[in-house]
Each structure stands twice: as structure tokens, then as C-alpha cells.
Protein backbone atom coordinates (compact mmCIF):
# COMPACT_ATOMS: atom_id res chain seq x y z
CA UNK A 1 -9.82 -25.88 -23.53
CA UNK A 2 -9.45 -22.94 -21.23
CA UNK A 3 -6.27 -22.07 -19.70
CA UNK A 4 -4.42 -25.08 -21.97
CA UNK A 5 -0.60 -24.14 -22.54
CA UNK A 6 -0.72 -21.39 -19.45
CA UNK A 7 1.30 -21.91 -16.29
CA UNK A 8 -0.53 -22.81 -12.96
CA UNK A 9 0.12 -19.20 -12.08
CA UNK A 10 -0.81 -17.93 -15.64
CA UNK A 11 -4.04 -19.73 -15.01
CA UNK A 12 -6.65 -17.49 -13.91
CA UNK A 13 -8.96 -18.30 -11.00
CA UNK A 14 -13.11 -19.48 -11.33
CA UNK A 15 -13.88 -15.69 -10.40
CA UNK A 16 -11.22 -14.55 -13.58
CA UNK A 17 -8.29 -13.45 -11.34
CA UNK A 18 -4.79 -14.03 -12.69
CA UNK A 19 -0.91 -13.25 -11.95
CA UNK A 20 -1.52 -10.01 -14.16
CA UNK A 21 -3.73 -8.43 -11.64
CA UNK A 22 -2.03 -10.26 -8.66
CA UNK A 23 1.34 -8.30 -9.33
CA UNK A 24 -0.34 -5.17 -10.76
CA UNK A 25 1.05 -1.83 -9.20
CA UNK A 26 3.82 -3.35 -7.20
CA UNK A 27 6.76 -1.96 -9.19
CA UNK A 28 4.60 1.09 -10.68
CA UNK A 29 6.45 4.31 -10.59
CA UNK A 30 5.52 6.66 -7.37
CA UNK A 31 6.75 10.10 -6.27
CA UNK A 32 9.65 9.62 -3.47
CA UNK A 33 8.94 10.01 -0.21
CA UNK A 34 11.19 12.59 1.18
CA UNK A 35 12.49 12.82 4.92
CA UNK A 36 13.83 15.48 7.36
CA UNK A 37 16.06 14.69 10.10
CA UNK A 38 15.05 13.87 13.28
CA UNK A 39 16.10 15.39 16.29
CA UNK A 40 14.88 12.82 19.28
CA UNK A 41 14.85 9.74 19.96
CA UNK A 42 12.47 6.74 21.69
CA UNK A 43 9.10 8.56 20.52
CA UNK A 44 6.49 7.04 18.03
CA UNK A 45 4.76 8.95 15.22
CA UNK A 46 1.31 8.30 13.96
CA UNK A 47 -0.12 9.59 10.99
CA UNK A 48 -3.71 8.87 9.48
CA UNK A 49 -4.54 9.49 6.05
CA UNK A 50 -8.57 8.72 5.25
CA UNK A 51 -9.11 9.32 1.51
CA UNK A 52 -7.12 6.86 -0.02
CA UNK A 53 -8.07 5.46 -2.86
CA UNK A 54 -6.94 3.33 -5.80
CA UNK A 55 -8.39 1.61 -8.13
CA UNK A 56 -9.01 -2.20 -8.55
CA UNK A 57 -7.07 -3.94 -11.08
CA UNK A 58 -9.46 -6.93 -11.80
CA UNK A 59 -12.77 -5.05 -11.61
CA UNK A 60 -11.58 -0.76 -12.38
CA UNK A 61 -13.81 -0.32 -9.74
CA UNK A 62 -13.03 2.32 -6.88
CA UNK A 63 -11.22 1.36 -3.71
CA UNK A 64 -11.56 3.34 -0.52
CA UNK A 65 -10.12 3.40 2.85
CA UNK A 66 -8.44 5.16 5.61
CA UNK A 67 -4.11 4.03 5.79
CA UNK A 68 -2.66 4.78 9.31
CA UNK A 69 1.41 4.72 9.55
CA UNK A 70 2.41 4.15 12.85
CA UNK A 71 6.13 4.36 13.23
CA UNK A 72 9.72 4.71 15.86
CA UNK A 73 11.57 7.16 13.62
CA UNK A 74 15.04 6.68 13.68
CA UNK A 75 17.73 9.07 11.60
CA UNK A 76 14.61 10.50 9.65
CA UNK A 77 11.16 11.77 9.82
CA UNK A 78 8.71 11.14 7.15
CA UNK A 79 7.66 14.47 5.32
CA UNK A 80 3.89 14.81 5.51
CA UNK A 81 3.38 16.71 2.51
CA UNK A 82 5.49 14.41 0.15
CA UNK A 83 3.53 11.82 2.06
CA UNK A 84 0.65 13.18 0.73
CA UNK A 85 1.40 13.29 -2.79
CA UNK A 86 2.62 9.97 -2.53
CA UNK A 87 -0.28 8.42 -1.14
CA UNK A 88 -2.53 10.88 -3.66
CA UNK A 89 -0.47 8.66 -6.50
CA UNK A 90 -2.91 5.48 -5.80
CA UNK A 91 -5.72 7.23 -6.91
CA UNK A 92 -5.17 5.90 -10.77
CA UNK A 93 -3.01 2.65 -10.06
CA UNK A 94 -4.38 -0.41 -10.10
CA UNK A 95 -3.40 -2.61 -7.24
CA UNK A 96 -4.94 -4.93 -4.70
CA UNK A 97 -5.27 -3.80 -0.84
CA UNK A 98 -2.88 -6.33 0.44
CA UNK A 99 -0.34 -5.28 -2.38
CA UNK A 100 -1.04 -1.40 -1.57
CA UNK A 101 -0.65 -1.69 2.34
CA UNK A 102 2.96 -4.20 2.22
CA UNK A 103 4.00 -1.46 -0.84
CA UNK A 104 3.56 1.85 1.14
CA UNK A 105 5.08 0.18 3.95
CA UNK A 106 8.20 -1.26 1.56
CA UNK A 107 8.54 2.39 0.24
CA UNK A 108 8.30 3.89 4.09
CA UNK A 109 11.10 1.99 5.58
CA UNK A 110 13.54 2.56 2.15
CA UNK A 111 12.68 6.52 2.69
CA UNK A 112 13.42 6.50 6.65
CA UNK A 113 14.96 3.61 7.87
CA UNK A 114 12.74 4.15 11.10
CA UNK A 115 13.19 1.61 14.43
CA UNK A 116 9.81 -0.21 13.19
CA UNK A 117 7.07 0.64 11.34
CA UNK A 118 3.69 -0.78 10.93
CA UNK A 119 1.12 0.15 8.18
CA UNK A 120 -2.84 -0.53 8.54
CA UNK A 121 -5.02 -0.24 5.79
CA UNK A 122 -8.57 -0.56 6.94
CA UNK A 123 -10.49 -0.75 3.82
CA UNK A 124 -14.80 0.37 2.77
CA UNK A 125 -17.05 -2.35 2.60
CA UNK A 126 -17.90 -3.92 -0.79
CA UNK A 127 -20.41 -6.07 -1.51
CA UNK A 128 -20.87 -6.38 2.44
CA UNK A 129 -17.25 -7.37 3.46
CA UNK A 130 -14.84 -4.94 4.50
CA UNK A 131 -11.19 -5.97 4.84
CA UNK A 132 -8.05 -4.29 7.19
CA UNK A 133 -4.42 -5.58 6.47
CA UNK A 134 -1.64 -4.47 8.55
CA UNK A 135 1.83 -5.55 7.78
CA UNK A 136 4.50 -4.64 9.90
CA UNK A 137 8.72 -3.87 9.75
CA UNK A 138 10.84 -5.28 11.23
């Protein structure tokens, strides 16, 4: 019998999708973000990135999409070229949008500490739905 002696969450779905690829990349090791401190206050920093990319952890298929940070910097200023190379780290982890989007934003607001931040991942179309997740700090 399929799935006999497995958890409910051990159990994977009718399409084949289990906890394994639910949780992979979440805790993966990624280059730090770094700061620099900021010098003003009450002003709002966007920053686009378009070529991310990761990879899927159920199919190994390429993801693509385009991750905006939108953000009130408090203390500290994100630093856009070890942005970069964090985001650039994606491009051979496994991980699900929703999980990327709620991680780079987790990662974010540990680095800076900004007022709020909000993190939009708008996402290519596959198999002719496209997705966008935003989550959002506070």
C-alpha cells in the first residue's frame, strides 16, 4: 500500500509532492546580506532584480521571475552588490516560489532591521499559469 507507515505530512500528494520538497531550501546556506548605514530618515527604497532564478525542487526544472524589494530603511541600507550575490545564490537551490519570496524577505529584515519591508516575487508562466506572491514585514 502506498504511503502505509508515513505521516500525513510524510505522505506525498496525487501530483507526488511531499514535506521533502515543501521545506526544501528554507534553511540552505546563503551569502549574508551586508548593510551600510543610513543617513535619513522617512524615505522608501525600491529595488528590482529581473533574472532570478532557482530551480524547482519537485520537478529540477528552471524557475524564472523578476523579485522587487520595496522597503522604509531604518538604521541600515541594504548593499546592492551583496544583494546581488545573494539573490545570484538561488540559481542552484531548490525551493518553491512562496518559500523563496517569505525567505529573501526573512533574510532582508535580519540584515537591516528596516521600518517595513515588503517582497514581491512575480513569477514566468508555466504551463500557462503564472503566479506573484508578496509577503510583507511587519
Amino acid at each position: 500500500m502506498k504511503g502505509k507507515g508515513l505521516n500525513k505530512n510524510e505522505r506525498p500528494t496525487k501530483l507526488g509532492y511531499n514535506e521533502r520538497h515543501a521545506k526544501s531550501g528554507i534553511t540552505a546556506l546563503l551569502p549574508d546580506i551586508e548593510t551600510f548605514p543610513n543617513q535619513y530618515k522617512g524615505y522608501e527604497i525600491t529595488i528590482e532584480i529581473p533574472e532570478y532564478t532557482a530551480i524547482c525542487p519537485k520537478t529540477n526544472l528552471p524557475d524564472f521571475g523578476t523579485i522587487v524589494i520595496h522597503y522604509m530603511p531604518d538604521k541600515e541600507c541594504l548593499e546592492l552588490k551583496a544583494l546581488k550575490m545573494y539573490i545570484h545564490a538561488y540559481r542552484n537551490l531548490g525551493i518553491f516560489y512562496e518559500n523563496a519570496v517569505n525567505r529573501i524577505l526573512h533574510d532582508i529584515v535580519k540584515a537591516s532591521r528596516p521600518v517595513w519591508a515588503k517582497v514581491t516575487g512575480t513569477f514566468t508562466a508555466r504551463g500557462g499559469l503564472s503566479s506573484k506572491i508578496e509577503a510583507r514585514y511587519p
